[in-house]
Protein backbone atom coordinates (compact mmCIF):
# COMPACT_ATOMS: atom_id res chain seq x y z
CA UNK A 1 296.33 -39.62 -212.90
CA UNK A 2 296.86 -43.05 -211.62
CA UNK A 3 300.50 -43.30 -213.61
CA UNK A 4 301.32 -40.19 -211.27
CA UNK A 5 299.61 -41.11 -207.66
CA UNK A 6 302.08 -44.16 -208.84
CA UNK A 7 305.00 -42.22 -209.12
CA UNK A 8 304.74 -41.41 -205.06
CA UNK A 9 304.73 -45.11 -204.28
CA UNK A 10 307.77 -46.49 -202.26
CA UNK A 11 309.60 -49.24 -203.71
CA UNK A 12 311.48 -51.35 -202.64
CA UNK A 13 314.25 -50.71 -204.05
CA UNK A 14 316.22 -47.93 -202.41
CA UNK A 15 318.17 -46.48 -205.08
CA UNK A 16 314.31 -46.24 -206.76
CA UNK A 17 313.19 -44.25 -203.98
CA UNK A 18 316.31 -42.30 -203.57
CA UNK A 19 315.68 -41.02 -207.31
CA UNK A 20 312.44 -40.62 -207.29
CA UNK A 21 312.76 -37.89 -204.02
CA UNK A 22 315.22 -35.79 -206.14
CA UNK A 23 312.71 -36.31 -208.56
CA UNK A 24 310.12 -34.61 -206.27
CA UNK A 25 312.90 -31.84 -205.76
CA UNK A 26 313.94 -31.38 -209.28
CA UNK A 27 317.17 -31.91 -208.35
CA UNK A 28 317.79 -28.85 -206.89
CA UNK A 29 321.74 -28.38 -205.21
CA UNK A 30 320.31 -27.81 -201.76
CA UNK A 31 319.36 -32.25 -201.48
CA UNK A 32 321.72 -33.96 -200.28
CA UNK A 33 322.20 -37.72 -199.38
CA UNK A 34 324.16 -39.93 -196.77
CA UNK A 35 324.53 -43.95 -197.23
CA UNK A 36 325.05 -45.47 -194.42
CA UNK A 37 324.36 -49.47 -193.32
CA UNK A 38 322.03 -51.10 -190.86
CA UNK A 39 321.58 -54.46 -189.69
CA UNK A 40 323.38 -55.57 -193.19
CA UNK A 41 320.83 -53.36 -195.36
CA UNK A 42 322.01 -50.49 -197.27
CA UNK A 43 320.12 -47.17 -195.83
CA UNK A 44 320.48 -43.13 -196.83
CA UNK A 45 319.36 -40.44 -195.48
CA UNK A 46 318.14 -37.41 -197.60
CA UNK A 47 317.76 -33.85 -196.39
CA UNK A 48 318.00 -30.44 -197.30
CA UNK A 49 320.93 -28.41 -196.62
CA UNK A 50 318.87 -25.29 -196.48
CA UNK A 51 316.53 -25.85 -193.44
CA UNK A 52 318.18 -29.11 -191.82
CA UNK A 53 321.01 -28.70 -188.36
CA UNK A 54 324.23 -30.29 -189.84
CA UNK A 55 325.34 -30.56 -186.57
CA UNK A 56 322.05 -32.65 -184.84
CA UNK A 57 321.92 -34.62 -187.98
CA UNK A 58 325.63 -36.06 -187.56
CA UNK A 59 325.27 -36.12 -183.56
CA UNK A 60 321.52 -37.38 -182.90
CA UNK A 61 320.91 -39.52 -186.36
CA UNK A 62 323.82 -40.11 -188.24
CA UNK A 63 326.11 -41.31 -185.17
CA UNK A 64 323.65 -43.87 -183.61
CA UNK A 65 322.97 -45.22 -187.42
CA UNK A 66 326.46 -46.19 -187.85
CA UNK A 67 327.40 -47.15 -184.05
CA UNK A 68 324.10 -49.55 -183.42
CA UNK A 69 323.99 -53.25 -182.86
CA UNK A 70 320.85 -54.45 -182.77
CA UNK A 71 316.91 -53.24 -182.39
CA UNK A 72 314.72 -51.07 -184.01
CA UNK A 73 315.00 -48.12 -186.02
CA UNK A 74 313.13 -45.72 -183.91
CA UNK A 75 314.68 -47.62 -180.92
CA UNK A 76 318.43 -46.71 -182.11
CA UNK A 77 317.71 -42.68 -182.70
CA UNK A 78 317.77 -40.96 -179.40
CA UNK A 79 315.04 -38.54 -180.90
CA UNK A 80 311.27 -38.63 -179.47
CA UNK A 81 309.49 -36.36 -182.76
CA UNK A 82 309.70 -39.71 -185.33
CA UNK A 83 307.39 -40.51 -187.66
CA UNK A 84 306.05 -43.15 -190.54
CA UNK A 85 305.53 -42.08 -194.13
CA UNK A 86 304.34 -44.53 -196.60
CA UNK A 87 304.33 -42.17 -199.83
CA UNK A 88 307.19 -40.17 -201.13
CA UNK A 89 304.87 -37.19 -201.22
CA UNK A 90 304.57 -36.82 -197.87
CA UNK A 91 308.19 -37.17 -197.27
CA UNK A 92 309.56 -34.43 -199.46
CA UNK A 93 306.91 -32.17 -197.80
CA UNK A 94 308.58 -33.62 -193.87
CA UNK A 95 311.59 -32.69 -195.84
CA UNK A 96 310.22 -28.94 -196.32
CA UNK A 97 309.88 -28.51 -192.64
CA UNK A 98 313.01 -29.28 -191.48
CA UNK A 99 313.11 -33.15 -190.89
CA UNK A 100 315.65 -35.84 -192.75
CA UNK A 101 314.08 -38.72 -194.42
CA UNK A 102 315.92 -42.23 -193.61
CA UNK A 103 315.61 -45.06 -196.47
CA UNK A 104 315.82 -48.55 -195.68
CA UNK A 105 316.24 -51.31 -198.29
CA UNK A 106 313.31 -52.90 -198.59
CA UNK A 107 311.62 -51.29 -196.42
CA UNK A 108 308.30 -50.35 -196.92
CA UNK A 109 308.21 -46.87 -194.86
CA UNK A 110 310.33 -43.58 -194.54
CA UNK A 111 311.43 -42.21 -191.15
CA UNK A 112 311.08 -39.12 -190.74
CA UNK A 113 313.23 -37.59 -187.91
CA UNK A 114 312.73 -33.84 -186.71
CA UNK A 115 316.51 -32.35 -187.72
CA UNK A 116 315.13 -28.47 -188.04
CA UNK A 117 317.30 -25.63 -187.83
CA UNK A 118 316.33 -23.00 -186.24
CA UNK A 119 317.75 -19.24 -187.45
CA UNK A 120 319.29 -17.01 -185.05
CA UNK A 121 316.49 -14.23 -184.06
CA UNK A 122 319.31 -11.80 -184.08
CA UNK A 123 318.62 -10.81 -187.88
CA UNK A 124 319.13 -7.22 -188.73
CA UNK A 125 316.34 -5.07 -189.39
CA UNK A 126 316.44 -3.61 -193.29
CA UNK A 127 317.81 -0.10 -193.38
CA UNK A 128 316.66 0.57 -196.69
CA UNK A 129 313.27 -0.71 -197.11
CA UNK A 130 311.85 -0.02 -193.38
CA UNK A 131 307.69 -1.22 -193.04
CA UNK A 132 305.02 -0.29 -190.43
CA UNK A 133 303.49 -3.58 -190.06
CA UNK A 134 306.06 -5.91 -191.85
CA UNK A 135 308.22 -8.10 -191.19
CA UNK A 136 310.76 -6.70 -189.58
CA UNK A 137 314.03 -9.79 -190.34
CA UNK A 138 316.40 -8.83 -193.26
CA UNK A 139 319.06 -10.70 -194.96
CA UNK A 140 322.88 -11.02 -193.37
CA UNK A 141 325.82 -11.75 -195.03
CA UNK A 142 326.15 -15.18 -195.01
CA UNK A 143 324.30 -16.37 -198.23
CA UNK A 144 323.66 -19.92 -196.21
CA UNK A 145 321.58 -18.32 -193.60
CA UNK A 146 319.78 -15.86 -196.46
CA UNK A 147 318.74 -19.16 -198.07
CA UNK A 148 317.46 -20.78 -194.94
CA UNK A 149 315.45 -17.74 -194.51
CA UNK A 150 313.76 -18.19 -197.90
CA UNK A 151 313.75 -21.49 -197.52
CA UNK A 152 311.14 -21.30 -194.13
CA UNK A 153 308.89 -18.77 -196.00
CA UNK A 154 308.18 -20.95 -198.70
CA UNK A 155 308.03 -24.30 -198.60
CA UNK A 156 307.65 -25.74 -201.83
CA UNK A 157 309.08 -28.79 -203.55
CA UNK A 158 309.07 -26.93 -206.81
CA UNK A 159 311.79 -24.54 -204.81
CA UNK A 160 314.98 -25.28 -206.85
CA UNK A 161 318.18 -23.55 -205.88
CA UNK A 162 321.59 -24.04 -207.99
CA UNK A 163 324.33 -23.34 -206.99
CA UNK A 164 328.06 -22.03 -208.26
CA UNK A 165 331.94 -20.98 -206.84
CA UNK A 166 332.94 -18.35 -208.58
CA UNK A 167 336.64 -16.51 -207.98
CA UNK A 168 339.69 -19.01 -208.87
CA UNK A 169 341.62 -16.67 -206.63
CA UNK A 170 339.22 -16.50 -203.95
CA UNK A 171 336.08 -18.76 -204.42
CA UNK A 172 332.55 -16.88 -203.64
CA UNK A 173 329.29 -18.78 -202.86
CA UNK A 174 326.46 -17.64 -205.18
CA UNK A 175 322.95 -18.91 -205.23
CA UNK A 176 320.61 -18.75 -207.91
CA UNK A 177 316.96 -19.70 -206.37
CA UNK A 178 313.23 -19.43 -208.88
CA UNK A 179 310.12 -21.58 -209.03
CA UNK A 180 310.57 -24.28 -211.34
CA UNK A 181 306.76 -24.24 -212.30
CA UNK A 182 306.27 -20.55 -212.95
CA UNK A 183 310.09 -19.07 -213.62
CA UNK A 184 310.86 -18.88 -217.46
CA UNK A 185 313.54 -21.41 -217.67
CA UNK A 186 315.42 -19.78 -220.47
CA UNK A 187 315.42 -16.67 -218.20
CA UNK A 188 317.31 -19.20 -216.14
CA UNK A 189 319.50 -20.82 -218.57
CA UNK A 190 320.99 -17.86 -219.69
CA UNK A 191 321.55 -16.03 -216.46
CA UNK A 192 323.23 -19.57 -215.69
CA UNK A 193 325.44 -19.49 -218.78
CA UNK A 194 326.38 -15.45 -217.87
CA UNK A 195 327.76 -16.38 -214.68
CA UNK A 196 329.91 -19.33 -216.09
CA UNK A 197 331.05 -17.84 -218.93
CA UNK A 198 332.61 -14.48 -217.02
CA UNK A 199 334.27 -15.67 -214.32
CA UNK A 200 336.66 -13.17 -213.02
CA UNK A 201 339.93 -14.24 -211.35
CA UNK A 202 338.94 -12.95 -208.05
CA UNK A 203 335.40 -11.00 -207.33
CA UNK A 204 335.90 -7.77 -205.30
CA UNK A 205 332.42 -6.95 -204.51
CA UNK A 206 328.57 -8.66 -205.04
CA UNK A 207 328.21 -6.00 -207.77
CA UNK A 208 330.86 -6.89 -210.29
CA UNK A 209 328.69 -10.53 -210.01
CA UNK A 210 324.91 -8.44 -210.79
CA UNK A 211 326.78 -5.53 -212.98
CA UNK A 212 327.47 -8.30 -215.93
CA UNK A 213 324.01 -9.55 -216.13
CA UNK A 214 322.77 -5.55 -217.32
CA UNK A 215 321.28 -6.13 -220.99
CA UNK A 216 322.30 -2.20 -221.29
CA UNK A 217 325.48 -0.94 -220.10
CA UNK A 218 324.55 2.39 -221.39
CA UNK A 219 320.73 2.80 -219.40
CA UNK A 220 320.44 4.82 -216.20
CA UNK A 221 317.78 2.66 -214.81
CA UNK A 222 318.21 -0.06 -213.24
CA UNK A 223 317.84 -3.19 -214.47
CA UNK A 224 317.63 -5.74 -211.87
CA UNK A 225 315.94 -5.02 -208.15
CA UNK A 226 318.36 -5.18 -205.01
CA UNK A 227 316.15 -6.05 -201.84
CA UNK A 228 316.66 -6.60 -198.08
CA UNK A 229 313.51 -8.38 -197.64
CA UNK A 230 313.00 -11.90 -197.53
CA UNK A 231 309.12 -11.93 -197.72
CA UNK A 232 309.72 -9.52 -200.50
CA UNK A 233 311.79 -12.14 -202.52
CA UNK A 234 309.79 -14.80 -201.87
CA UNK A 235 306.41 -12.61 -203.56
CA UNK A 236 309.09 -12.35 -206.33
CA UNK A 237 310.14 -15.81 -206.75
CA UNK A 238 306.03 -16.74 -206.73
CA UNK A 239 305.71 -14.07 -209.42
CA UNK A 240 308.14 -15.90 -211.65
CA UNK A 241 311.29 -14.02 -210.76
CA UNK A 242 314.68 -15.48 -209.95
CA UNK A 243 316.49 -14.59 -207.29
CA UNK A 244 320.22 -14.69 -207.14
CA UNK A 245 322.33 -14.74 -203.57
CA UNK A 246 325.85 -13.77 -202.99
CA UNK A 247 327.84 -14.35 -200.13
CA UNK A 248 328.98 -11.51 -198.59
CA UNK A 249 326.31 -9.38 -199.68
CA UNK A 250 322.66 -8.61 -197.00
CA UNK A 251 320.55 -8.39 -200.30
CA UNK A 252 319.06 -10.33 -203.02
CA UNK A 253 318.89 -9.09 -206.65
CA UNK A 254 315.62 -10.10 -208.79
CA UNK A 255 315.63 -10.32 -212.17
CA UNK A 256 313.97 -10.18 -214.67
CA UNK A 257 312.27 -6.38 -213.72
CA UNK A 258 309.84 -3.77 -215.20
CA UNK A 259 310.03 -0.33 -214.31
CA UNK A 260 306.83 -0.14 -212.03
CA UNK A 261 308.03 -3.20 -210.21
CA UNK A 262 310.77 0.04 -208.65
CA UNK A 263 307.61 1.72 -207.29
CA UNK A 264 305.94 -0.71 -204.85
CA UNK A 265 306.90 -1.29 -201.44
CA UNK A 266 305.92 -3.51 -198.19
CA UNK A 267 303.47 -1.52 -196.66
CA UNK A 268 301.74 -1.17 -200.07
CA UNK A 269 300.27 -5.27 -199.27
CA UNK A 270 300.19 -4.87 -195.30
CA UNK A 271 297.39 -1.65 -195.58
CA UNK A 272 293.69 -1.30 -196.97
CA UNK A 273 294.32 -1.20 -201.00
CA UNK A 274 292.48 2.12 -200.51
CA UNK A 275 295.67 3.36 -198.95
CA UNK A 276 298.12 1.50 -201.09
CA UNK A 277 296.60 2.98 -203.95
CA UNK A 278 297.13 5.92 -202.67
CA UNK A 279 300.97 6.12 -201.50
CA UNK A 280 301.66 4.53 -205.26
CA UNK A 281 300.14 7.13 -206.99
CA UNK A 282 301.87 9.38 -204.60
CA UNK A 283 305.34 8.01 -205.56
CA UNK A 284 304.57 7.76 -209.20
CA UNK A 285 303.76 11.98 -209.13
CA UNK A 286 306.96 12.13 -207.50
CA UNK A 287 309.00 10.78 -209.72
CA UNK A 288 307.51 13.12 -212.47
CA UNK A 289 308.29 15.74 -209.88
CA UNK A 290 311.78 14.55 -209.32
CA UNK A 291 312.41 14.49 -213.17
CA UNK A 292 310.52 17.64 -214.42
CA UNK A 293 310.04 19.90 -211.82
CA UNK A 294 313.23 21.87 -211.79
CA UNK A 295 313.39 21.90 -215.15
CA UNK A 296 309.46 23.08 -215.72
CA UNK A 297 310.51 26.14 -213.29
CA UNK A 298 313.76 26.44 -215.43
CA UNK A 299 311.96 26.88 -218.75
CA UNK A 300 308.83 29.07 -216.95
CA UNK A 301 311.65 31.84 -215.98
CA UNK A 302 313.97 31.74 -218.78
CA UNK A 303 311.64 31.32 -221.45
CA UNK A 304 307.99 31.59 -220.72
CA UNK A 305 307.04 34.16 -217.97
CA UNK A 306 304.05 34.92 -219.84
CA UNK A 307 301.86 31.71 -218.83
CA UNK A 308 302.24 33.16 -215.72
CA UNK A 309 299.38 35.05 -213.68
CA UNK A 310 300.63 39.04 -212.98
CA UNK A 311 300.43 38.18 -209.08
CA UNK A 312 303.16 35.19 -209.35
CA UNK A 313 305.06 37.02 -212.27
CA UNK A 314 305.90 40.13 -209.33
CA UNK A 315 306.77 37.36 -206.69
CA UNK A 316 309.12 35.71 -208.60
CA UNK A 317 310.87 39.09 -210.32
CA UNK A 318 311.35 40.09 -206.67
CA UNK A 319 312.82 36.63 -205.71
CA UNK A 320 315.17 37.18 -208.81
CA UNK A 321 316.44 39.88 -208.10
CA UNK A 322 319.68 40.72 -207.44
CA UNK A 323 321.00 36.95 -208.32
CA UNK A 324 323.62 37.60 -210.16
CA UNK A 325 323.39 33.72 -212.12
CA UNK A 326 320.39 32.37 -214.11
CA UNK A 327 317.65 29.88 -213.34
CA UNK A 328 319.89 26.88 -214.77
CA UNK A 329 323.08 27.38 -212.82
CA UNK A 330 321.55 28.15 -209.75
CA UNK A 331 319.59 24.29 -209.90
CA UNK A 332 323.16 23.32 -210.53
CA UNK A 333 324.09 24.49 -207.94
CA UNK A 334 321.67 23.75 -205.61
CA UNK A 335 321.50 19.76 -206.84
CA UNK A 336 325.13 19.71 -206.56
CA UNK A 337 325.18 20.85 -202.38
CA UNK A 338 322.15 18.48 -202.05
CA UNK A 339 324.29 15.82 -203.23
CA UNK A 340 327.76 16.61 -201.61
CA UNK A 341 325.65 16.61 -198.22
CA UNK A 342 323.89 13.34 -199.02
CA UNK A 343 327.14 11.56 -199.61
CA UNK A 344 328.47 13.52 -196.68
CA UNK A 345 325.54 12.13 -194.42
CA UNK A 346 326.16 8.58 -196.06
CA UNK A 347 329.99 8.34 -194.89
CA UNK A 348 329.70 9.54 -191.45
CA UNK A 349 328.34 8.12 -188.42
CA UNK A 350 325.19 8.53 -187.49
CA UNK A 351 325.51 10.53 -184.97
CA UNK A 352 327.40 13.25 -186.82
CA UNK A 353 325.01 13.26 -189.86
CA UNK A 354 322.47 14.00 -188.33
CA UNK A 355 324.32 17.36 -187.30
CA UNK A 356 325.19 17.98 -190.70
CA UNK A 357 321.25 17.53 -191.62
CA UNK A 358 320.96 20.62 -189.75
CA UNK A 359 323.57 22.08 -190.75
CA UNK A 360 322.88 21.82 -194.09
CA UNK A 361 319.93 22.27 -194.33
CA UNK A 362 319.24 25.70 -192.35
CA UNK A 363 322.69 27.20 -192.29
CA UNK A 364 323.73 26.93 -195.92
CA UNK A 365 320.16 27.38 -197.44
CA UNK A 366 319.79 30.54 -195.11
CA UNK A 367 323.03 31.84 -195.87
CA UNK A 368 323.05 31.51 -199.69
CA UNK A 369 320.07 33.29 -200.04
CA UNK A 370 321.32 36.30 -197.98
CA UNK A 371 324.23 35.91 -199.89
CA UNK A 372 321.93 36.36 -203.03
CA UNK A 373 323.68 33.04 -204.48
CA UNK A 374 320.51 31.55 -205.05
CA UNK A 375 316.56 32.53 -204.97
CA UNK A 376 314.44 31.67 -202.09
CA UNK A 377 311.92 30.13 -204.86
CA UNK A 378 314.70 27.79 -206.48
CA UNK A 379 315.46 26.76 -202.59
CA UNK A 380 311.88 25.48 -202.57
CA UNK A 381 311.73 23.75 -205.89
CA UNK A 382 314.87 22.26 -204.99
CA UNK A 383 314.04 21.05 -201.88
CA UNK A 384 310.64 19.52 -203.36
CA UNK A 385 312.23 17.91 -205.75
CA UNK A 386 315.09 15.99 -203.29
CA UNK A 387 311.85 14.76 -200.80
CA UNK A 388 309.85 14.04 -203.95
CA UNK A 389 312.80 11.75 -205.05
CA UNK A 390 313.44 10.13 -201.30
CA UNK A 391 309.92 8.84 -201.33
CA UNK A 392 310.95 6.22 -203.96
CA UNK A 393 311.56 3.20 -202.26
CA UNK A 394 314.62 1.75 -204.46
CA UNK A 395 317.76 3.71 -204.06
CA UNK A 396 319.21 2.69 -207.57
CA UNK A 397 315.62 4.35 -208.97
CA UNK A 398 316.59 7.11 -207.27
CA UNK A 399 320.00 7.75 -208.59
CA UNK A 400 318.46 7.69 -211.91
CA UNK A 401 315.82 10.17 -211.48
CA UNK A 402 318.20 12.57 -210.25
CA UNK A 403 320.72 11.72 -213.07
CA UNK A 404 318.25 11.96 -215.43
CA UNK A 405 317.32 15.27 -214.31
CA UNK A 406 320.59 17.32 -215.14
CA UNK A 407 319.96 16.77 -218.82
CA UNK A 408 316.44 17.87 -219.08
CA UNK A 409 317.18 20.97 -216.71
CA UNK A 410 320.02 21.88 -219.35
CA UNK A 411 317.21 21.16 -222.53
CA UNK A 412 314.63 23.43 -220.83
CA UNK A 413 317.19 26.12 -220.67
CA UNK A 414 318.24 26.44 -224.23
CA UNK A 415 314.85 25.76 -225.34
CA UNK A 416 311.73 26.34 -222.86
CA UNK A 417 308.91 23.87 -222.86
CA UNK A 418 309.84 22.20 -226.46
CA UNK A 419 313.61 21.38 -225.22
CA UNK A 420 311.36 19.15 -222.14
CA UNK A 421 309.25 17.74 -224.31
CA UNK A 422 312.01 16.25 -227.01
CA UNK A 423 313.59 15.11 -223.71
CA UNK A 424 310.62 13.35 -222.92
CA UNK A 425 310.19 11.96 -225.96
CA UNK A 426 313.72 10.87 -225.89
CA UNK A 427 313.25 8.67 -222.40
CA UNK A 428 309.93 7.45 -223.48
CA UNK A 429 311.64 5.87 -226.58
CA UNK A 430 314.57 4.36 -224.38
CA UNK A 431 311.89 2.83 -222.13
CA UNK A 432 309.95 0.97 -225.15
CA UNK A 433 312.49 -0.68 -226.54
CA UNK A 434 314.88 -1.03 -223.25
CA UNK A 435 314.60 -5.15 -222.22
CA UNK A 436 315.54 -7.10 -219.30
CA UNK A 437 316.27 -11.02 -220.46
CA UNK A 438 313.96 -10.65 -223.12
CA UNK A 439 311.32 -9.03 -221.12
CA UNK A 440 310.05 -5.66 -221.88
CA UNK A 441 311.32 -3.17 -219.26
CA UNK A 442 308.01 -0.50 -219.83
CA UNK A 443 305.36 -3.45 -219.64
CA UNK A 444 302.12 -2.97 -219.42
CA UNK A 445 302.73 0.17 -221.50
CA UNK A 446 305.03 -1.02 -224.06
CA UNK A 447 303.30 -3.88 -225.43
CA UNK A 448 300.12 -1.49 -224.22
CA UNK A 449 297.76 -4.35 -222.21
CA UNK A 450 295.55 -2.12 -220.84
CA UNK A 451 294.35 -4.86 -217.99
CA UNK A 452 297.95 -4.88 -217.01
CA UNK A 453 297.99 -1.03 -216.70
CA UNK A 454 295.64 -0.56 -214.09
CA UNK A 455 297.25 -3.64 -211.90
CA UNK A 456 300.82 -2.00 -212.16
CA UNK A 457 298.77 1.46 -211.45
CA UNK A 458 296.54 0.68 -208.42
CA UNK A 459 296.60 -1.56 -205.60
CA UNK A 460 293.22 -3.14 -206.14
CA UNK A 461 291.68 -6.07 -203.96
CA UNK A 462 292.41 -9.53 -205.15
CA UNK A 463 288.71 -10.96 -204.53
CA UNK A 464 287.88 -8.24 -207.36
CA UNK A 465 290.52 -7.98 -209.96
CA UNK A 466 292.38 -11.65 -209.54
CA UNK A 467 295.70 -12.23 -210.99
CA UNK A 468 296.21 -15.13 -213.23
CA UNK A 469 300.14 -17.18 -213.43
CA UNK A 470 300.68 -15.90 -216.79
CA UNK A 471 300.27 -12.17 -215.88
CA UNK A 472 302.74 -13.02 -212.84
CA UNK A 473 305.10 -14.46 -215.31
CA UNK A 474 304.95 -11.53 -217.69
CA UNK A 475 305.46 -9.04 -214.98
């Protein structure tokens, strides 16, 4: 213990002290240093790029360093917020706040001199991952301000951000940001080694950067987590996650994921766990619903009317009648106008998809049912099944429920109930063994840790059912 209150002393030797901060900061890319020279003694000044003003650091501290004659230290900087550290401790957390650290030769001391930089409070609000009582500031697409924004949300010396130009054609900014004290470091390593191994010549979007680090190529589930959020990626990155930023791009992908981790949103830690609990297990029926539904009410009228009670049996005969297609291409059919108008709605402006909600929603579902296309009963499993699979907060989740849905609807078709449950079977088995950099993707079910199960499950208080580092780190 004494060997590491040691370690915090100031020397004075400057280079000593110069190491030992970077030290502090694990030499992460975002510390940088200036030499300059005072009065005849060597001097630096150490900051970090992330939450210092480039611009008041060369104006208000750097420029009177290297234009002064004589006098004090604090006399020469035309800055009132100075102050006197005697530990190196307690100047990489000034450092965290905002303020530059200024290193004389033996000197006894650190100034600290205020240098903050302040974000613009013009952030966008996220579009895709909205809260009620939330924060309401989402990333941009400058990667330098997303990592300022991180950087004021937790301030942490163990904080280490690397980062790496890729492009030789046209040179992209990417950031890769995780805990040094809880991240698994060969998580790290090799998502370091992916992205300078396969380079491209020129990088036309964020996702040819996030595409390469998939473990399957082949999986419809996503395997890393795209979010606007920066509170949200900072819970991640004090999980264990990593976070990686690209410029150009108003998101953050984390990585390593599990497949529950697609399920929880904001609101879920800003509400009574009572309620939390409850809109989880609310979007973990839906995605059951979103999956099975159609095809359950495929296999019921192709294949099993007879688990049916005689009052529901004459409701849907009369429904069915006169539609000249069966159960399975009519949810084909259905799915497929649900989609056209949800890309539709996605490419136009806002203020003409909003007409085409309407439009699509009570002129063609009216009309194809007059036009016995389609049976009002398949309009409403339809239509449970699209708001079941909107309630998901990710939007890659999404796509896969509904992708993975086609193939079970066509399985219950040719062979009732036993064609869902070999499909079942089938994605239950690709969930076990699926991994994301060397974590299990199904975790807490596949290894089974039953303590695990009802943490992923329910959003329980923390003063009843804590949460240790290693269960953070395995999540």
């Amino acid at each position: 213990m004494e060997m590491q209150q040691d370690s915090f002393l100031i020397s004075e030797e400057i280079e000593v002290n110069i190491q030992k901060l970077f030290q502090c900061f694990h030499s992460s890319d975002d510390v940088r240093s200036r030499d300059f020279t005072l009065h005849g003694l060597k001097g630096s000044i150490l900051y970090l790029t992330t939450v210092t003003d480039k611009d008041k650091l060369q104006t208000d501290i750097l420029r009177p360093l290297l234009q002064a004659g004589e006098g004090r230290l604090e006399d020469i900087l035309p800055i009132m917020d100075i102050d006197f550290v005697t530990d190196l401790n307690s100047a990489a957390a000034g450092m965290l706040q905002g303020r530059c650290a200024i290193l004389i030769h033996q000197r006894m001391d650190i100034v600290m001199v205020d240098a903050t930089a302040r974000v613009a409070h013009s952030m966008g609000e996220p579009q895709n991952e909205q809260t009620v009582r939330g924060s309401h500031v989402g990333f941009v697409d400058d990667v330098s301000v997303n990592s300022q924004l991180i950087h004021q949300r937790l301030k942490n010396v163990n904080l280490v951000e690397r980062q790496f130009t890729l492009g030789a054609e046209s040179p992209t900014s990417v950031k890769l940001i995780y805990m040094c004290d809880v991240a698994d470091m060969n998580v790290v390593d090799e998502i370091i080694a992916n992205l300078l191994t396969n380079q491209a010549t020129f990088i036309k979007s964020p996702g040819q950067i996030t595409n390469r680090l998939e473990a399957s190529y082949l999986s419809p589930f996503p395997q890393m987590l795209f979010t606007e959020r920066p509170d949200s990626t900072v819970a991640h990155l004090m999980e264990g996650r990593v976070a990686l930023l690209v410029d150009g791009c108003s998101f953050a992908t984390i990585l390593p994921v599990t497949f529950f981790m697609f399920f929880q949103a904001a609101d879920d830690f800003n509400v009574r766990w009572w309620n939390g609990t409850f809109f989880r297990f609310l979007r973990l029926i839906s995605v059951m619903i979103g999956i099975a539904l159609p095809s359950v009410y495929i296999s019921i009228v192709s294949n099993h009317f007879d688990i049916l009670p005689i009052d529901l049996v004459f409701s849907l005969k009369a429904s069915l009648e006169n539609i000249p297609f069966n159960p399975l291409m009519e949810a084909l059919f259905m799915l497929t106008v649900l989609e056209l108008l949800r890309e539709a709605a996605i490419r136009l402006p806002k203020s003409i998809a909003s007409t085409l909600s309407i439009v699509g929603g009570l002129v063609i579902g009216s009309e194809v049912v007059n036009a016995n296309l389609v049976s009002t009963t398949m309009i409403v499993v339809i239509s449970l099944t699209a708001v079941a699979s909107f309630s998901i907060p990710s939007h890659e989740m999404r796509l896969a429920i509904r992708l993975i849905s086609f193939p079970i609807m066509i399985a219950s078709s040719l062979l009732g109930f036993v064609g869902i449950s070999f499909s079942f079977s089938l994605l239950f088995m690709h969930l076990s063994k699926l991994e994301t950099f060397g974590v299990p993707y199904f975790y807490p079910f596949m290894p089974f840790n039953p303590r695990r199960i009802l943490m992923a499950l329910v959003q329980l208080p923390r003063r009843i059912f804590g949460r240790k580092a290693s269960d953070r780190r395995a999540s």
